[in-house]
N, C-alpha and C. Protein backbone atom coordinates (compact mmCIF):
# COMPACT_ATOMS: atom_id res chain seq x y z
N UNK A 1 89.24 102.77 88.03
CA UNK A 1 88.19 103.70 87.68
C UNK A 1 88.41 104.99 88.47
N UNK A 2 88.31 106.07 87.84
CA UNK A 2 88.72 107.37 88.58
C UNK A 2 87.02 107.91 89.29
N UNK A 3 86.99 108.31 90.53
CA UNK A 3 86.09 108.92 90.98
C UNK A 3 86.68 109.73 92.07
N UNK A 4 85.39 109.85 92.86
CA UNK A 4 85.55 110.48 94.22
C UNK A 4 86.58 109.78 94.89
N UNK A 5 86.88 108.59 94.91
CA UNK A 5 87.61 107.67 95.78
C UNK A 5 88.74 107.71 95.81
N UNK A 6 89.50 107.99 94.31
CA UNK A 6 90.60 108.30 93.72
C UNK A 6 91.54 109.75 94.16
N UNK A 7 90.42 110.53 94.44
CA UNK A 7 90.68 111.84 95.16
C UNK A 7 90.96 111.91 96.73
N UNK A 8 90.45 110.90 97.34
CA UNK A 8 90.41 110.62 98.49
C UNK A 8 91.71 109.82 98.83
N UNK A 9 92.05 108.68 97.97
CA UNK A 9 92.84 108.05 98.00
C UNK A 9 94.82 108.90 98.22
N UNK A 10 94.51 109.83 97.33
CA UNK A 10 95.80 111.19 96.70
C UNK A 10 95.79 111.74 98.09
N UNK A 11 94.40 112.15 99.13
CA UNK A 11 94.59 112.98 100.03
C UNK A 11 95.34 112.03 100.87
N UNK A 12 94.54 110.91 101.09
CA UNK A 12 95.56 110.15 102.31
C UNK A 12 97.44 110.51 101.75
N UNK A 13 97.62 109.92 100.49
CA UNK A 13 98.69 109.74 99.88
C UNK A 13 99.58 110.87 100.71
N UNK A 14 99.06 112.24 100.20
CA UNK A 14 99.53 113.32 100.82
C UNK A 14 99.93 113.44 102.03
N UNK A 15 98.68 113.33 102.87
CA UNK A 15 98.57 113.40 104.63
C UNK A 15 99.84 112.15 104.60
N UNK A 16 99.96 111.12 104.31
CA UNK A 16 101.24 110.36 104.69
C UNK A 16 102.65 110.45 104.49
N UNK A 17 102.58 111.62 103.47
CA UNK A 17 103.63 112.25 102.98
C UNK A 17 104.21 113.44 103.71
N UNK A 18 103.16 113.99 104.38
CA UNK A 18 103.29 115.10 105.56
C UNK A 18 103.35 114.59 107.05
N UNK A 19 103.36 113.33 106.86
CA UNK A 19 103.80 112.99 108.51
C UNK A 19 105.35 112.85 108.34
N UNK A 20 105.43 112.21 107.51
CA UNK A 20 107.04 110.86 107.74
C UNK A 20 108.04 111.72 106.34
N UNK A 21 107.66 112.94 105.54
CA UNK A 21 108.28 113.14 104.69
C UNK A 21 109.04 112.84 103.76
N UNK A 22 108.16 111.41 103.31
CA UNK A 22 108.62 110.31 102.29
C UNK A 22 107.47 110.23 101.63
N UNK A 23 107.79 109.95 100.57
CA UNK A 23 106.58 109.68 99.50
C UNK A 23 106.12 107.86 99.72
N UNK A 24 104.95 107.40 99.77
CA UNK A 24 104.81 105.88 99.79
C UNK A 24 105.57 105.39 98.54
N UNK A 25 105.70 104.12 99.43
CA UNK A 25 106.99 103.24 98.16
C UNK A 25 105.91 102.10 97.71
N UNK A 26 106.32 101.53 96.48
CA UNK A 26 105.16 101.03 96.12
C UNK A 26 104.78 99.65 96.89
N UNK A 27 105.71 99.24 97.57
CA UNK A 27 104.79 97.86 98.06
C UNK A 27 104.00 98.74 99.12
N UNK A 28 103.95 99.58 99.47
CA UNK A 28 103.65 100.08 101.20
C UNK A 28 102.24 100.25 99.97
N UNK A 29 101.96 100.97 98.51
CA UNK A 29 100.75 101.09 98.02
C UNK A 29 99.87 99.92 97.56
N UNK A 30 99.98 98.81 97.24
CA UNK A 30 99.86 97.33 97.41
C UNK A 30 99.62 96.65 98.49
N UNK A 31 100.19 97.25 99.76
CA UNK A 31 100.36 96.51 100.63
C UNK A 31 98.63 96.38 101.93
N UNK A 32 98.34 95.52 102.22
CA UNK A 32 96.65 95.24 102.97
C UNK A 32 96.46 96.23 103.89
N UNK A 33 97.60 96.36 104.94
CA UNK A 33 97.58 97.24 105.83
C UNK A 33 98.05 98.71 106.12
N UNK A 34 97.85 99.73 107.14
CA UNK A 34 98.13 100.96 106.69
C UNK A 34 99.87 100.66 106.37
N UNK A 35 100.52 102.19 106.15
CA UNK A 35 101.92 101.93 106.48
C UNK A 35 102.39 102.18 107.52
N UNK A 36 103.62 101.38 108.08
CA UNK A 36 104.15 101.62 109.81
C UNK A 36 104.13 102.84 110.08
N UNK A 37 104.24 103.58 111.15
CA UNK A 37 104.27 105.25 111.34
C UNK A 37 104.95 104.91 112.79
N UNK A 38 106.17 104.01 113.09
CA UNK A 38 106.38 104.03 114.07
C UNK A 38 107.43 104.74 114.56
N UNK A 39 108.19 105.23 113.22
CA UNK A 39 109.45 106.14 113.49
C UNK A 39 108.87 107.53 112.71
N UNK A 40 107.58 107.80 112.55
CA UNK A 40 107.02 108.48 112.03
C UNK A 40 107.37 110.44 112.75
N UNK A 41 107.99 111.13 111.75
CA UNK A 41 108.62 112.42 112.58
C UNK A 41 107.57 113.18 112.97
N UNK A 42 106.17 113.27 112.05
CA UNK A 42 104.96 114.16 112.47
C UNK A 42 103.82 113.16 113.51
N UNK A 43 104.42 112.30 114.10
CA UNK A 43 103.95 111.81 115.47
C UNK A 43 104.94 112.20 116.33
N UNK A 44 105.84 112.02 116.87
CA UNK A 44 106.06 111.96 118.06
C UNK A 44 105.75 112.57 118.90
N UNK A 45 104.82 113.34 119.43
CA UNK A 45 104.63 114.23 119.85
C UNK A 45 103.13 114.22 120.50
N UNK A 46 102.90 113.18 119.67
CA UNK A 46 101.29 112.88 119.51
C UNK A 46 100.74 112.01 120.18
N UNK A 47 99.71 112.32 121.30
CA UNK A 47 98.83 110.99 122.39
C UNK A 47 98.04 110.06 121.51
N UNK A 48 98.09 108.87 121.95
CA UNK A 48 97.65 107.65 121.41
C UNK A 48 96.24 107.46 120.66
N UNK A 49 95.42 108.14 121.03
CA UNK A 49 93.94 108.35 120.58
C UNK A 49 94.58 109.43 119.26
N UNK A 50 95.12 110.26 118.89
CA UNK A 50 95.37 110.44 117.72
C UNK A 50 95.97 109.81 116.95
N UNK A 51 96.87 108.93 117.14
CA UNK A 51 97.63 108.08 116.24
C UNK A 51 97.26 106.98 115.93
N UNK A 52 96.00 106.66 116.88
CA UNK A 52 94.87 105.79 116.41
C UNK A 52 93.94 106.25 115.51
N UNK A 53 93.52 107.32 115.53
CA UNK A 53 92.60 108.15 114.54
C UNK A 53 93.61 108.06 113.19
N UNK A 54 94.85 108.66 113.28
CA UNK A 54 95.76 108.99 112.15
C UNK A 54 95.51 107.56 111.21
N UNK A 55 96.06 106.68 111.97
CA UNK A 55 95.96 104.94 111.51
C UNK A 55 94.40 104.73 110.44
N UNK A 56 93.57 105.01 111.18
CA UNK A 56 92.58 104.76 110.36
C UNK A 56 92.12 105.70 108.78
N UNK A 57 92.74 106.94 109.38
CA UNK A 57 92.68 107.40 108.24
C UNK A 57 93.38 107.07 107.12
N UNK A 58 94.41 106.63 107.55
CA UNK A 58 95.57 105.96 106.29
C UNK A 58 95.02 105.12 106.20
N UNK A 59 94.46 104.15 107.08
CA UNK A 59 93.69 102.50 106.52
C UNK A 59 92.85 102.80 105.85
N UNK A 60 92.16 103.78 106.19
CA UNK A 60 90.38 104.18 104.79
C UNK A 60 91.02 104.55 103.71
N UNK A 61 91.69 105.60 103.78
CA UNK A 61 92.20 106.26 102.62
C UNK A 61 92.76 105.24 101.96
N UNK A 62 93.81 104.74 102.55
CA UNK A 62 95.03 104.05 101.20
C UNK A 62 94.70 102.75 100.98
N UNK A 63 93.37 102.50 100.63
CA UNK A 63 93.18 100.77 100.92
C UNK A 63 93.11 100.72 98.94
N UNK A 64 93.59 99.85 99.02
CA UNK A 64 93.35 99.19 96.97
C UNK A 64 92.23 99.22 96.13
N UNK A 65 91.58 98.48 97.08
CA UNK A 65 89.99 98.53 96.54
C UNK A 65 89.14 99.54 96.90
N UNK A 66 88.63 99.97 95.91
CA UNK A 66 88.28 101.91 95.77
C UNK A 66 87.05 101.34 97.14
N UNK A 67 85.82 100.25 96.56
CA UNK A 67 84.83 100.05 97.94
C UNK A 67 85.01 100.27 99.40
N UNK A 68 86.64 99.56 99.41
CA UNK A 68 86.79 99.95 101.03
C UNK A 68 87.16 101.58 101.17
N UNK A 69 87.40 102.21 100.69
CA UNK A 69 88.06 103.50 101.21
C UNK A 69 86.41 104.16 101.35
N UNK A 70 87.07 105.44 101.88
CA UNK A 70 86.08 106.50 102.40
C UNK A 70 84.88 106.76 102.02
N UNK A 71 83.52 106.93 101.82
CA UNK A 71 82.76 107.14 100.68
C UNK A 71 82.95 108.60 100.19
N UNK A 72 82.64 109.53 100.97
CA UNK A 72 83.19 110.50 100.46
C UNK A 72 84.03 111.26 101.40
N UNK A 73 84.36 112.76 100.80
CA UNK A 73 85.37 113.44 101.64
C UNK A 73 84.90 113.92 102.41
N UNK A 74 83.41 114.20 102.81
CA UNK A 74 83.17 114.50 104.32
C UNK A 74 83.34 113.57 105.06
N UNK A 75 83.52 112.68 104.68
CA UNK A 75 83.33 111.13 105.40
C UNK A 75 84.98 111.13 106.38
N UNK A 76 85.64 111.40 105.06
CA UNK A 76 87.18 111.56 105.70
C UNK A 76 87.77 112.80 106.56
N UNK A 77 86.71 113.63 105.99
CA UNK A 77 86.73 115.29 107.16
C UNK A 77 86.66 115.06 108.57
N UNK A 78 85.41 114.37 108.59
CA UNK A 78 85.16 113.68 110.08
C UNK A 78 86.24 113.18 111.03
N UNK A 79 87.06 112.28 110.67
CA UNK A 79 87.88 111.91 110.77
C UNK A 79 88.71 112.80 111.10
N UNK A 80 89.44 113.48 110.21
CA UNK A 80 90.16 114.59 110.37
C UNK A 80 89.94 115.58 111.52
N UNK A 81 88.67 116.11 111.84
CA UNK A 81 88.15 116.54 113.03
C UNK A 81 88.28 115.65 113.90
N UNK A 82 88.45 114.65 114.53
CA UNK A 82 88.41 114.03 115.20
C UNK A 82 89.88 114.48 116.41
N UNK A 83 90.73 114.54 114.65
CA UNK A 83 91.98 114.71 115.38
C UNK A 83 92.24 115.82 116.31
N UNK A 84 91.67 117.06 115.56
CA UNK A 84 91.52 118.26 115.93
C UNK A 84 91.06 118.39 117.51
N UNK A 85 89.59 117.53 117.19
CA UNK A 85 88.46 117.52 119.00
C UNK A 85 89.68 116.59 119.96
N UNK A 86 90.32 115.95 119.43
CA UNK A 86 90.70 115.21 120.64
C UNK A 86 91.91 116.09 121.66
């Protein structure tokens, strides 16, 4: 079903596409948990409380079932600020 969630879902898609400069492969979109970001090129650089924030945002965003993801995109803004305040 296309909604708000679906839009939300594309942003994570993106933001994961702008860390590691790979597009998700499809089991990683299937798959329960976020995707690894451990050789990830737009971390290294990055203290642990962000890459914990980052994590969750890929876990809200890219989850299968539209219920679990974000409710909306302020919801995921937040988040996003988070990264920013820290």
């Amino acid at each position: 079903q296309i909604s708000e969630k679906s839009d939300l879902y594309s942003v994570a898609a993106v933001f994961y596409f702008c860390l590691t400069g790979v597009p998700l492969t499809l089991f990683q979109m299937i798959r329960r948990g976020p995707p690894e970001l451990e050789q990830c090129p737009g971390l290294l650089d990055v203290q642990s409380r962000e890459r914990e924030i980052v994590k969750r945002i890929l876990w809200r965003g890219l989850q299968t079932i539209p219920s679990r993801r974000y409710v909306s995109a302020v919801d995921m803004m937040q988040d996003f600020y988070r990264i920013l305040l820290s």
